[in-house]
C-alpha atoms as a PDB file:
ATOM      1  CA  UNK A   1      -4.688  -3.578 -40.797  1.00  0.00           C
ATOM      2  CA  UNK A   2      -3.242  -2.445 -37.822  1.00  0.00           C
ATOM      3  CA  UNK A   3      -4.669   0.853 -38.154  1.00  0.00           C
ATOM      4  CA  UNK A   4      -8.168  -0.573 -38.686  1.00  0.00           C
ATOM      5  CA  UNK A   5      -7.657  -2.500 -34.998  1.00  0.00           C
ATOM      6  CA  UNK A   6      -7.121   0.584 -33.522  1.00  0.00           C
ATOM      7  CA  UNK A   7     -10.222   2.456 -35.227  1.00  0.00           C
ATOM      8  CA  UNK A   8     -12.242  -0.001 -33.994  1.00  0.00           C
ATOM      9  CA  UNK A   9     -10.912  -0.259 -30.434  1.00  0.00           C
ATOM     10  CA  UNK A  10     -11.450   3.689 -30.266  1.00  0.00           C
ATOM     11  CA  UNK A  11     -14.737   2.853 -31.202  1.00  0.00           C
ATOM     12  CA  UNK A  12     -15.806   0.198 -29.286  1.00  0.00           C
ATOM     13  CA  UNK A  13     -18.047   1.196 -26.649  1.00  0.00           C
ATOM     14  CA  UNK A  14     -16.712   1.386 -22.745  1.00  0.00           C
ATOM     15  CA  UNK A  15     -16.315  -1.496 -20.131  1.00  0.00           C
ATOM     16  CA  UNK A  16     -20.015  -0.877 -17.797  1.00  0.00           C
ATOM     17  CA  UNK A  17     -18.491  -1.910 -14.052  1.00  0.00           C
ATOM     18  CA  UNK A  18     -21.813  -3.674 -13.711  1.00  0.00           C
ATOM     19  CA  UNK A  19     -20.971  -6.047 -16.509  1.00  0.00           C
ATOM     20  CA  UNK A  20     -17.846  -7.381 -15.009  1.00  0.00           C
ATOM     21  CA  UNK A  21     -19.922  -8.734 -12.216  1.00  0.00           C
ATOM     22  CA  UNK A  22     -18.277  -7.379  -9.152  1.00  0.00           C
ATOM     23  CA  UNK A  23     -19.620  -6.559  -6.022  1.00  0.00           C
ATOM     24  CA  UNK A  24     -17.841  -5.413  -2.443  1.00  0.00           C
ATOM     25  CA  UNK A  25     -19.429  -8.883  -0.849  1.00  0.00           C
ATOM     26  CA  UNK A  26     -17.595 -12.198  -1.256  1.00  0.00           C
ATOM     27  CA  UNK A  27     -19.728 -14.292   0.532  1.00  0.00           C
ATOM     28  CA  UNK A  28     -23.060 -13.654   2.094  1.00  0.00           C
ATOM     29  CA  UNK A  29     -24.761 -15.884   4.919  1.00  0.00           C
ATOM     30  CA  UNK A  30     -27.296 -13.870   5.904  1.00  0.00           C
ATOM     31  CA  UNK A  31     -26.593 -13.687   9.155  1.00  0.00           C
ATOM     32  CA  UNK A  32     -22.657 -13.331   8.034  1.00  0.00           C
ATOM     33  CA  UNK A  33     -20.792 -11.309   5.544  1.00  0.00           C
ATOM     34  CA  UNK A  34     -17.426 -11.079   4.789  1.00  0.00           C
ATOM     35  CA  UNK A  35     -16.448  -8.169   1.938  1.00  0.00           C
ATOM     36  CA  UNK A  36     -13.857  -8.460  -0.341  1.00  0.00           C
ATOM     37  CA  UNK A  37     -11.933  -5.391   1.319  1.00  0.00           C
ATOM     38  CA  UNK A  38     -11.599  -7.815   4.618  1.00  0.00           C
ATOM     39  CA  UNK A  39     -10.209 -10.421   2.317  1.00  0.00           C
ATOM     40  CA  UNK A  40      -7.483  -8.422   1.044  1.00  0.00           C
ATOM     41  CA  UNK A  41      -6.242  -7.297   4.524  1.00  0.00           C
ATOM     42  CA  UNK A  42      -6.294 -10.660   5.558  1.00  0.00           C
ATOM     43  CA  UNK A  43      -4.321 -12.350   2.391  1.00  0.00           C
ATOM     44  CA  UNK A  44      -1.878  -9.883   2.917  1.00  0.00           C
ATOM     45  CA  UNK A  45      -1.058  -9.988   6.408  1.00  0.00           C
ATOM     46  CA  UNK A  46      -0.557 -13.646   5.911  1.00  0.00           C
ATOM     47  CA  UNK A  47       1.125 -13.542   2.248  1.00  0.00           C
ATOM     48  CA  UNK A  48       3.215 -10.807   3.809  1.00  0.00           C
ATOM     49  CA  UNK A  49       4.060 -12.875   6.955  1.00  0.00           C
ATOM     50  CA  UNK A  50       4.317 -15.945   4.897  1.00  0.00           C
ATOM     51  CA  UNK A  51       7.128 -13.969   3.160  1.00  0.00           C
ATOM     52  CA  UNK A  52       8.698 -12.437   5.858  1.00  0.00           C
ATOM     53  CA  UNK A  53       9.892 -16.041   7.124  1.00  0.00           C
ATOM     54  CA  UNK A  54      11.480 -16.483   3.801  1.00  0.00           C
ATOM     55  CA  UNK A  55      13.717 -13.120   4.086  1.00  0.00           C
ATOM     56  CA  UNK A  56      14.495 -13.641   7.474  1.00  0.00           C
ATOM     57  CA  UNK A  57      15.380 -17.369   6.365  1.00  0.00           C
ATOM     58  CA  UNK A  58      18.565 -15.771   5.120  1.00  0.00           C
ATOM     59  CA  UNK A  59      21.838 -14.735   6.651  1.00  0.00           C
ATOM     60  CA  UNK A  60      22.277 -11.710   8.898  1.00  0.00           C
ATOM     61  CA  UNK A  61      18.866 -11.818   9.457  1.00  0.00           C
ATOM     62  CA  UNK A  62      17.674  -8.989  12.112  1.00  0.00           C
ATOM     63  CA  UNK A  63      15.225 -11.071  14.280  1.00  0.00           C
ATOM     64  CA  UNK A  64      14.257 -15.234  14.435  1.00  0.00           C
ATOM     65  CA  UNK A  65      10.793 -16.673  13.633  1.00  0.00           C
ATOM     66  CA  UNK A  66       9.706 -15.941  17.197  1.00  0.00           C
ATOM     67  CA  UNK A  67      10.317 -12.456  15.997  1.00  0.00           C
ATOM     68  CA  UNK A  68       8.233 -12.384  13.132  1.00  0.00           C
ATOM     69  CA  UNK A  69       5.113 -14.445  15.023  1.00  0.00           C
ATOM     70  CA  UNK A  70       5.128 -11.384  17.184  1.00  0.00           C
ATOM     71  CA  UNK A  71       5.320  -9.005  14.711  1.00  0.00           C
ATOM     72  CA  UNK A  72       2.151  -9.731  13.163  1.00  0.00           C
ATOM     73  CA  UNK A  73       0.410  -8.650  16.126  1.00  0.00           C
ATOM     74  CA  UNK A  74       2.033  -5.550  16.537  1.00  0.00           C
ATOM     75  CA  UNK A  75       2.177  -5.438  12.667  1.00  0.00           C
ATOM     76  CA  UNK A  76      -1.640  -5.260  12.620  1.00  0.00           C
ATOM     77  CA  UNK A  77      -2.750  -2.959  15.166  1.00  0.00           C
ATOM     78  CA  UNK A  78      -0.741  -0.183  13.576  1.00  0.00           C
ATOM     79  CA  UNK A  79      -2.266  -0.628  10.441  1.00  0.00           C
ATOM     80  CA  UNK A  80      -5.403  -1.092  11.963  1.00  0.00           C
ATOM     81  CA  UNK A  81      -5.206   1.795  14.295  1.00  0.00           C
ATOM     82  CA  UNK A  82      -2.730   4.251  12.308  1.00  0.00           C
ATOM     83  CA  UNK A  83      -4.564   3.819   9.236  1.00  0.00           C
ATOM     84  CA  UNK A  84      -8.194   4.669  10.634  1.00  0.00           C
ATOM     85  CA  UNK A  85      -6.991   7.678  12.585  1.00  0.00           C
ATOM     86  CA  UNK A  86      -4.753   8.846   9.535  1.00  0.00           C
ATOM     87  CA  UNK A  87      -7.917   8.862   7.329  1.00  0.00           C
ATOM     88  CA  UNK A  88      -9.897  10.585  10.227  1.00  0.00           C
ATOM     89  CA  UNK A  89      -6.708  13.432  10.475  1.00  0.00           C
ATOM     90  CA  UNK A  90      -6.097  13.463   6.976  1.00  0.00           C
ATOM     91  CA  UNK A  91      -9.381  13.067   5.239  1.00  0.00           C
ATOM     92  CA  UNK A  92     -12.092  13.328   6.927  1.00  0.00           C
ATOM     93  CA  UNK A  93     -11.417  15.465  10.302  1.00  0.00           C
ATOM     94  CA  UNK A  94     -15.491  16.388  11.208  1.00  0.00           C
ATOM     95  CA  UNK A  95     -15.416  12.788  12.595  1.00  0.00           C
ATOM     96  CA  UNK A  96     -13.726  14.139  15.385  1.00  0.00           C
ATOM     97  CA  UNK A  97     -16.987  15.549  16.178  1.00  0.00           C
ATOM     98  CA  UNK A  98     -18.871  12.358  16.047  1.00  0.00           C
ATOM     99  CA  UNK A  99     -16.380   9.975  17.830  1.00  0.00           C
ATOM    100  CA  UNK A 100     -18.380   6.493  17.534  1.00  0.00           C
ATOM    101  CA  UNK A 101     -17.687   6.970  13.780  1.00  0.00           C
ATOM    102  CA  UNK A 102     -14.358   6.441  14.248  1.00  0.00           C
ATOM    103  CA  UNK A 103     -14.775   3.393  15.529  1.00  0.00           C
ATOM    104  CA  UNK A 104     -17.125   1.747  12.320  1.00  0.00           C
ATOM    105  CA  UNK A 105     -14.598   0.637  10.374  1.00  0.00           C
ATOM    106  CA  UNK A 106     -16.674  -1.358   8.409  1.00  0.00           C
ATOM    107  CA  UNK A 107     -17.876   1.711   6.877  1.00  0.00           C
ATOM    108  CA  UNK A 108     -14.505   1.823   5.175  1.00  0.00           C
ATOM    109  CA  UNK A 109     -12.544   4.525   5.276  1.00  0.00           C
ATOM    110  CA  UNK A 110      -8.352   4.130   5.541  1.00  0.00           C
ATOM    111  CA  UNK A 111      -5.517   5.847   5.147  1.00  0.00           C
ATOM    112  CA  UNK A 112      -1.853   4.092   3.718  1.00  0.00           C
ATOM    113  CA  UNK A 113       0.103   6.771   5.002  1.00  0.00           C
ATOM    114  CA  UNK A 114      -1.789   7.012   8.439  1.00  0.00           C
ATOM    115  CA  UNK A 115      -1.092   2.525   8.139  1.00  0.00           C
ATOM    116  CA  UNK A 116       2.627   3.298   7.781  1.00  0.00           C
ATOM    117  CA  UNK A 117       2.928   5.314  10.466  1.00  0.00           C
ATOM    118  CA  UNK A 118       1.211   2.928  12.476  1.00  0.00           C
ATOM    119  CA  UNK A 119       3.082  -0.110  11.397  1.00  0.00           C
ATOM    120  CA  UNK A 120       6.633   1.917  12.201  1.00  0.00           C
ATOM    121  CA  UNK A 121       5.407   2.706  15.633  1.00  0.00           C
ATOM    122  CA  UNK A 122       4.390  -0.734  16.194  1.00  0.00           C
ATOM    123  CA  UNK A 123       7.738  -2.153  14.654  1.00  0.00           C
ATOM    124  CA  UNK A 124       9.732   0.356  17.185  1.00  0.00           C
ATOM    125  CA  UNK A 125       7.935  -1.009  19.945  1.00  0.00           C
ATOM    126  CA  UNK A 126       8.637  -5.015  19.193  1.00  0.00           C
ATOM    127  CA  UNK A 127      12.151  -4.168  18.523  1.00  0.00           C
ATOM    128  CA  UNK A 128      12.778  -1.931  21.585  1.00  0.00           C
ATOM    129  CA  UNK A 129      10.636  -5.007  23.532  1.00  0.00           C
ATOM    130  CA  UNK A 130      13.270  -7.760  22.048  1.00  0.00           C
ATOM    131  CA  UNK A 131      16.618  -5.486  21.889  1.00  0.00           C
ATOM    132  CA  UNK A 132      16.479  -5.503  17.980  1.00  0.00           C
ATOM    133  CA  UNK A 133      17.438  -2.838  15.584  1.00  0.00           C
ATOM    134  CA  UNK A 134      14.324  -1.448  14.376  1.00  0.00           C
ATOM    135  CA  UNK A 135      15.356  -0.068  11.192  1.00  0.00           C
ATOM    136  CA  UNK A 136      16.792  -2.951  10.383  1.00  0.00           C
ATOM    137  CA  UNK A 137      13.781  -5.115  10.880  1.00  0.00           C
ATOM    138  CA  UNK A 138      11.941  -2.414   8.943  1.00  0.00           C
ATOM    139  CA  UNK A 139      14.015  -3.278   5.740  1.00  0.00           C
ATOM    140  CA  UNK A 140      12.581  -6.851   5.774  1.00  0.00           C
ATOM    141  CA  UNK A 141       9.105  -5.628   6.559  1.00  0.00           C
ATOM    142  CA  UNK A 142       8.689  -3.327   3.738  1.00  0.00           C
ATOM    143  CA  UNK A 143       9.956  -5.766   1.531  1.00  0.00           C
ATOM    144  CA  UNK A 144       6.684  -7.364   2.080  1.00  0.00           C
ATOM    145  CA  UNK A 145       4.499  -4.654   2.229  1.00  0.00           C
ATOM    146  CA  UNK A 146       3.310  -4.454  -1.434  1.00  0.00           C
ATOM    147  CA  UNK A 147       1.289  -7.780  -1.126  1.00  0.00           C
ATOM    148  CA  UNK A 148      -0.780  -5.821   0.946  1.00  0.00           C
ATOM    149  CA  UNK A 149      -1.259  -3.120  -1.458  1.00  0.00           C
ATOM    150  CA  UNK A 150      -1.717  -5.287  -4.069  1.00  0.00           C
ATOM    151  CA  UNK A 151      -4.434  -6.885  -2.568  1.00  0.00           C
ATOM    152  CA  UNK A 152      -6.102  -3.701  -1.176  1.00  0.00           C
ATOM    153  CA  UNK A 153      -6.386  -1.539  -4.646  1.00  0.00           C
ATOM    154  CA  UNK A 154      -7.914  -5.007  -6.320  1.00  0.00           C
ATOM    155  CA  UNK A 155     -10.172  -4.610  -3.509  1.00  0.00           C
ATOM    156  CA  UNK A 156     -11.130  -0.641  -4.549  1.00  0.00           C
ATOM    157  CA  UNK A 157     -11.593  -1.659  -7.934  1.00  0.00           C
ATOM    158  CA  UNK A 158     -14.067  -5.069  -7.165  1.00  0.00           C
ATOM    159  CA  UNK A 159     -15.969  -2.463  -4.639  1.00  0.00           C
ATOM    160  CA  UNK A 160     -16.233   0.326  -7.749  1.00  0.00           C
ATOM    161  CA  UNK A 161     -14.506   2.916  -5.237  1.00  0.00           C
ATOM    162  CA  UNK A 162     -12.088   5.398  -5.905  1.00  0.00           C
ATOM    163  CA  UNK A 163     -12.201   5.784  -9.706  1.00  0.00           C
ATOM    164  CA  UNK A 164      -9.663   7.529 -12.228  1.00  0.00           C
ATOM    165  CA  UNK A 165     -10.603  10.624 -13.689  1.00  0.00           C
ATOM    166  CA  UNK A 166     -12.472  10.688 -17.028  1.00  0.00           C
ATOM    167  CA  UNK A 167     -10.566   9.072 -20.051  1.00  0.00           C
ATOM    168  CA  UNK A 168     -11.132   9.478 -24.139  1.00  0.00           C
ATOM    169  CA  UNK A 169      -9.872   5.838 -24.442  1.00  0.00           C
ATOM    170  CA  UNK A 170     -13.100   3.965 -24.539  1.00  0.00           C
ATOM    171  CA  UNK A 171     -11.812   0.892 -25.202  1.00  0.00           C
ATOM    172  CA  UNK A 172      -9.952   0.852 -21.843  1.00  0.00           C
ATOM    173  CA  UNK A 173     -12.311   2.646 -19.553  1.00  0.00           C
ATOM    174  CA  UNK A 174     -14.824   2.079 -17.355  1.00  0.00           C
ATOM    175  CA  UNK A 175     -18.161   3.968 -16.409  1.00  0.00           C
ATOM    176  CA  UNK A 176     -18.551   3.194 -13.083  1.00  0.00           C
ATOM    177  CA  UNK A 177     -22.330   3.561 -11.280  1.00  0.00           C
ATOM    178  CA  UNK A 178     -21.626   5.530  -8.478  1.00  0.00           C
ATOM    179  CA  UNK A 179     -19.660   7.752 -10.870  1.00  0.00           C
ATOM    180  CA  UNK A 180     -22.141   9.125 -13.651  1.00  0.00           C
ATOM    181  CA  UNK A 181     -21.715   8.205 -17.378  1.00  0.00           C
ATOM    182  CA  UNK A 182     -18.519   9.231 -17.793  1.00  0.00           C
ATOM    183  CA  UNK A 183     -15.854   6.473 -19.204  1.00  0.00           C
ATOM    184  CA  UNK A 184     -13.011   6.673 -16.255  1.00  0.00           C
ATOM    185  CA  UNK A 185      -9.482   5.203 -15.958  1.00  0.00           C
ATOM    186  CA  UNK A 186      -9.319   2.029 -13.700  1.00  0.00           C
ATOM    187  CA  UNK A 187      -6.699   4.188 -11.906  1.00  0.00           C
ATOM    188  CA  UNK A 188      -7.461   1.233  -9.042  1.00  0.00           C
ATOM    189  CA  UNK A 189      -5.741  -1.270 -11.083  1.00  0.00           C
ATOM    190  CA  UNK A 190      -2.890   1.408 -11.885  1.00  0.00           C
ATOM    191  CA  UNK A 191      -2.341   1.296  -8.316  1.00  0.00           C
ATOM    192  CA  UNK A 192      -2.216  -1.999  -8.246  1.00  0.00           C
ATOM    193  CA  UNK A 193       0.579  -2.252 -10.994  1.00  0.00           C
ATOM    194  CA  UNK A 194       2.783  -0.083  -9.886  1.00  0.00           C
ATOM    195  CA  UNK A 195       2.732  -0.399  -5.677  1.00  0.00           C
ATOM    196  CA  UNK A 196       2.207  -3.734  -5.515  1.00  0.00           C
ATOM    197  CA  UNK A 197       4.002  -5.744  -8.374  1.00  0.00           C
ATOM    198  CA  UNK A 198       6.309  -3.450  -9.952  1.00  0.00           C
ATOM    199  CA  UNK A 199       7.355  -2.193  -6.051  1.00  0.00           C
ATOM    200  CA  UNK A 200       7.712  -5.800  -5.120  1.00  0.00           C
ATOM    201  CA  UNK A 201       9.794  -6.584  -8.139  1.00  0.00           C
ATOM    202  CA  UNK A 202      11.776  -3.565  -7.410  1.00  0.00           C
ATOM    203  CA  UNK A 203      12.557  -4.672  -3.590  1.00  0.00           C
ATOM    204  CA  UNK A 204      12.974  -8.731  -4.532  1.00  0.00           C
ATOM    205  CA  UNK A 205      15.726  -7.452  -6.833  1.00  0.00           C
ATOM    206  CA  UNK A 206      17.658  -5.203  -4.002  1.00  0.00           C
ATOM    207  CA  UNK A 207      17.092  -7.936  -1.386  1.00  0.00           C
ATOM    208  CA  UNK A 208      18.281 -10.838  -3.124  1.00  0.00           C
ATOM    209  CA  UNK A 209      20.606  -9.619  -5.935  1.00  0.00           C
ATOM    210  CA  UNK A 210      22.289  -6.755  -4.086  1.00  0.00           C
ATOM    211  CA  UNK A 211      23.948  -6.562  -0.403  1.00  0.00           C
ATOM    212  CA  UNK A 212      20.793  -3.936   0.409  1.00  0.00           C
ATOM    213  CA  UNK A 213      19.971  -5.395   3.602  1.00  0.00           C
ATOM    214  CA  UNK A 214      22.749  -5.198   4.932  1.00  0.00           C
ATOM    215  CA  UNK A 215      22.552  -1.297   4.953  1.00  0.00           C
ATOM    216  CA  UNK A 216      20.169  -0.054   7.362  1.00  0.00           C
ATOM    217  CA  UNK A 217      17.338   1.812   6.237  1.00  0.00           C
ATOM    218  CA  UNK A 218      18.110   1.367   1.937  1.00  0.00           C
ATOM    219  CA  UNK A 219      15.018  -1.104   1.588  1.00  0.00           C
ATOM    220  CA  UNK A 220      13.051   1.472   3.929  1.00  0.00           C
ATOM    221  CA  UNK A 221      13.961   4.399   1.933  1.00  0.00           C
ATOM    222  CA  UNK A 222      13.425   2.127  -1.510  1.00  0.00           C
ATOM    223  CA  UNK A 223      10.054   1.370  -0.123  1.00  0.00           C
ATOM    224  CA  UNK A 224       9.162   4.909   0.267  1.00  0.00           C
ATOM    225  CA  UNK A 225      10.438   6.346  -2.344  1.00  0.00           C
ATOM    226  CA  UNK A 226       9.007   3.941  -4.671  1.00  0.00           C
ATOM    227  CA  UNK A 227       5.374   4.126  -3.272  1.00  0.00           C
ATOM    228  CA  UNK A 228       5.662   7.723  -2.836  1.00  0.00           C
ATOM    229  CA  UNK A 229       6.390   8.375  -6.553  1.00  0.00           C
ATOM    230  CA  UNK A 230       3.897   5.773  -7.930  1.00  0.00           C
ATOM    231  CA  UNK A 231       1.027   7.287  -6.045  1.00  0.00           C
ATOM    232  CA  UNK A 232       1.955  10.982  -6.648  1.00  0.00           C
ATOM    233  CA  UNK A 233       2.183   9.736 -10.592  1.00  0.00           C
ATOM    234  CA  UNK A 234      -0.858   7.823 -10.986  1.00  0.00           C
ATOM    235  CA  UNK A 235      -3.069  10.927  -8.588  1.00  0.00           C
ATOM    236  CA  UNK A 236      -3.209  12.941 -11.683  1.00  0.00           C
ATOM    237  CA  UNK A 237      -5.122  10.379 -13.034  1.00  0.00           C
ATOM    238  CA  UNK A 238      -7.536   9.572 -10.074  1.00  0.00           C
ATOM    239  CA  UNK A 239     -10.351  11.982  -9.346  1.00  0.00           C
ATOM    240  CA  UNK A 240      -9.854  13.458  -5.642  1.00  0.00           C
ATOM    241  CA  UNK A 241     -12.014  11.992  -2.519  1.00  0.00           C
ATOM    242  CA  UNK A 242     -15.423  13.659  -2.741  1.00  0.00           C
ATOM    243  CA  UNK A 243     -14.986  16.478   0.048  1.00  0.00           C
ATOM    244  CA  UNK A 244     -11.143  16.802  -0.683  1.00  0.00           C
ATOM    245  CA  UNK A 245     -12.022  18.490  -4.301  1.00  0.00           C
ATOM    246  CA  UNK A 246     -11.694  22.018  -3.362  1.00  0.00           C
ATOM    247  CA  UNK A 247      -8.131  21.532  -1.239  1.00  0.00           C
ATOM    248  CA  UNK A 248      -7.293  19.929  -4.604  1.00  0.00           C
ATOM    249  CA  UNK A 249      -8.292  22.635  -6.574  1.00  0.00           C
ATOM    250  CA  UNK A 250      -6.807  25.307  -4.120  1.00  0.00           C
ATOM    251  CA  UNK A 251      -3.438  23.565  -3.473  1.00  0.00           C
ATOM    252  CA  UNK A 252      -3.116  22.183  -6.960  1.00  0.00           C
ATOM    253  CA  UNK A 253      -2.564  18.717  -5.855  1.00  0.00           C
ATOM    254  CA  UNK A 254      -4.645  15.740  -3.976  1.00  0.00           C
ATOM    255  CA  UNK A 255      -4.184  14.889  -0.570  1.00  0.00           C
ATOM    256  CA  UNK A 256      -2.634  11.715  -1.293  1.00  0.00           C
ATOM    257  CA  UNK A 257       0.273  13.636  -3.062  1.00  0.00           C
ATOM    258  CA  UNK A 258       0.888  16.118  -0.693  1.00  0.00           C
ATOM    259  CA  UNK A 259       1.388  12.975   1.763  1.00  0.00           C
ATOM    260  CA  UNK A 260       3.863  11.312  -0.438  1.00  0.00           C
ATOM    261  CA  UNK A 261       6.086  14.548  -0.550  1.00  0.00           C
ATOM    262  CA  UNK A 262       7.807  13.386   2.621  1.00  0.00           C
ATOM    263  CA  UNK A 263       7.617   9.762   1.804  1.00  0.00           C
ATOM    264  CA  UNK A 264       9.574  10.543  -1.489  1.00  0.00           C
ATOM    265  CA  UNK A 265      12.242  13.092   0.497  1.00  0.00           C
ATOM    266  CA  UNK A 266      12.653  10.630   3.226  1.00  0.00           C
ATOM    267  CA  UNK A 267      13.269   8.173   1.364  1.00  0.00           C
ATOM    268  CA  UNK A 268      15.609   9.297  -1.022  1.00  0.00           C
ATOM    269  CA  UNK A 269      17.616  10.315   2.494  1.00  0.00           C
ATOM    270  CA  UNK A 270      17.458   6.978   3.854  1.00  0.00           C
ATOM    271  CA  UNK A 271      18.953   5.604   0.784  1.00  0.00           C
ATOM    272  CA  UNK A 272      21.647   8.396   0.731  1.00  0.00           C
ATOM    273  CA  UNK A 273      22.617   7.943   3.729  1.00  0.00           C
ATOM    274  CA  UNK A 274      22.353   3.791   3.751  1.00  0.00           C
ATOM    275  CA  UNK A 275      26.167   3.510   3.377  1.00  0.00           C
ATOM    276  CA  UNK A 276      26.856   5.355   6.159  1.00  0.00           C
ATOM    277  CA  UNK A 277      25.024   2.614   8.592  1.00  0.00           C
ATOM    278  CA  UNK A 278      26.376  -0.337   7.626  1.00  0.00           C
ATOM    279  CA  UNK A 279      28.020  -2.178   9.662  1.00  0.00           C
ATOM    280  CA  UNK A 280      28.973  -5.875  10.623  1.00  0.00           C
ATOM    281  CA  UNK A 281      25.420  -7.773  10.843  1.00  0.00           C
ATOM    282  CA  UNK A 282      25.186 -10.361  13.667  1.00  0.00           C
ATOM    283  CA  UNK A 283      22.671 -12.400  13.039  1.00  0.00           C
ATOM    284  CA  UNK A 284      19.851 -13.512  15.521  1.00  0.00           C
ATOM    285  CA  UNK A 285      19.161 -16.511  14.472  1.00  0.00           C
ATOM    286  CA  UNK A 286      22.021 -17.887  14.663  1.00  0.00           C
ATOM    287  CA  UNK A 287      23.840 -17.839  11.241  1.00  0.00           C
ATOM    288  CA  UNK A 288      27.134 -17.135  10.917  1.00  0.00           C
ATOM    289  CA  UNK A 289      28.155 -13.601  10.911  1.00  0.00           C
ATOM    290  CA  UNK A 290      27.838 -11.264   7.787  1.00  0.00           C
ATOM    291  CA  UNK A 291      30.727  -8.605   7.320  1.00  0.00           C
END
């Protein structure tokens, strides 16, 4: 019996993209439209802020909610900024030549790593602006990161963009129709697995099971190690960005997993080196202290 389901899932034709019934545009007014990809930046800027009050909520927290309200700004503008201009440096560098490209970011085109970088420079500069420990403020932050990421690869699979690379499974993959004929893995939803809920799970269970937080930089260096090692992983099943094919073919690896090489070494040294920093926490909200 069991062998009989599985014959006939092998044989069962593969999942056409069309007939799911997805498109990049949630809502068209004619003179308005708002794309799905816009959706998921917003729902997690405000999921992640939403849960940001929550962890800050607790004792020893590292800033109060005026904190946090300002942090969204800065929050935003780095991933704005850092990850248009780290998809421009990393990705696609000929804009250079035709500046005003840049700047049409509704033509898509970010970068998470670029996003990261932004969002750390834009955390240093609220915490240098408020006397706060930026690392430490960076711990709560990246606990709420994968909402974001979540929301963002859901977003590349409802716009049919950066598809897996061809699969024998037909029962699981999916021809996509800017991507030939080909049965592909839904390496989007992968993504979305494994950086947004299993990454989440993994940094709810440090935060609020373990005395993490109060070692500055070990939900940082979780964060980056964890991300770094579930995009490198699920890579060698996504096909490479259209003019990034021959560095992949020359190097041996994609772009995105020659990014995550530092992510995954940094990390692993923040966390090694977590003990070292901790310290007594005094809170600034005014909890009591937190040896």
């Amino acid at each position: 019996m069991i062998l009989s389901l599985a014959a006939s899932a092998a044989a069962s034709p593969a999942i056409r993209f069309e007939s799911l019934g997805l498109g990049p545009v949630a809502l068209d007014l004619g003179v308005f439209t708002l794309k799905w990809y816009s959706l998921a930046y917003i729902a997690g800027i405000i999921v992640g802020w939403w849960y940001l009050l929550k962890l800050i909520a607790q004792p020893g927290a590292p800033m109060a909610r005026r904190h946090a309200d300002d942090l969204v700004f800065y929050a935003t503008l780095g991933i704005i900024l850092g990850g248009r201009l780290g998809y421009v440096i990393f990705y696609a560098p000929e804009m250079f030549l035709t500046p005003l490209r840049i700047l049409r970011l509704w033509d898509g085109g970010m970068s998470f790593h670029g996003g990261v970088l932004g969002v750390t420079l834009g955390i240093i500069l609220m915490a240098r602006k408020h006397g706060l420990d930026w690392l430490r403020v960076h711990d709560y932050v990246a606990c709420c990161v994968p909402f974001g990421l979540f929301f963002g690869r859901l977003a590349n699979f409802v716009n049919g963009e950066l598809w897996g690379k061809p699969t024998d499974d037909q029962s699981w993959g999916i021809i996509f129709p800017r991507a030939g004929e080909l049965a592909r893995h839904p390496s989007q939803l992968y993504e979305a697995g494994l950086e947004g809920i299993a990454l989440f799970a993994l940094l709810w269970f440090l935060f609020w099971k373990t005395d993490a937080r109060y070692h500055p930089g070990k939900l940082v260096g979780w964060f980056l190690l964890g991300y770094g090692l579930a995009r490198f992983s699920v890579e060698f099943f996504r096909e490479p960005d259209e003019q990034l094919v021959e560095f992949a073919v020359n190097t041996g690896l994609h772009m995105g997993q020659w990014l995550c090489v530092p992510m995954i070494v940094g990390g692993a040294y923040l966390i090694a080196t977590s003990k070292n920093r901790r310290k007594r926490v005094e809170p600034v909200a005014g909890s009591a202290s937190v040896a």
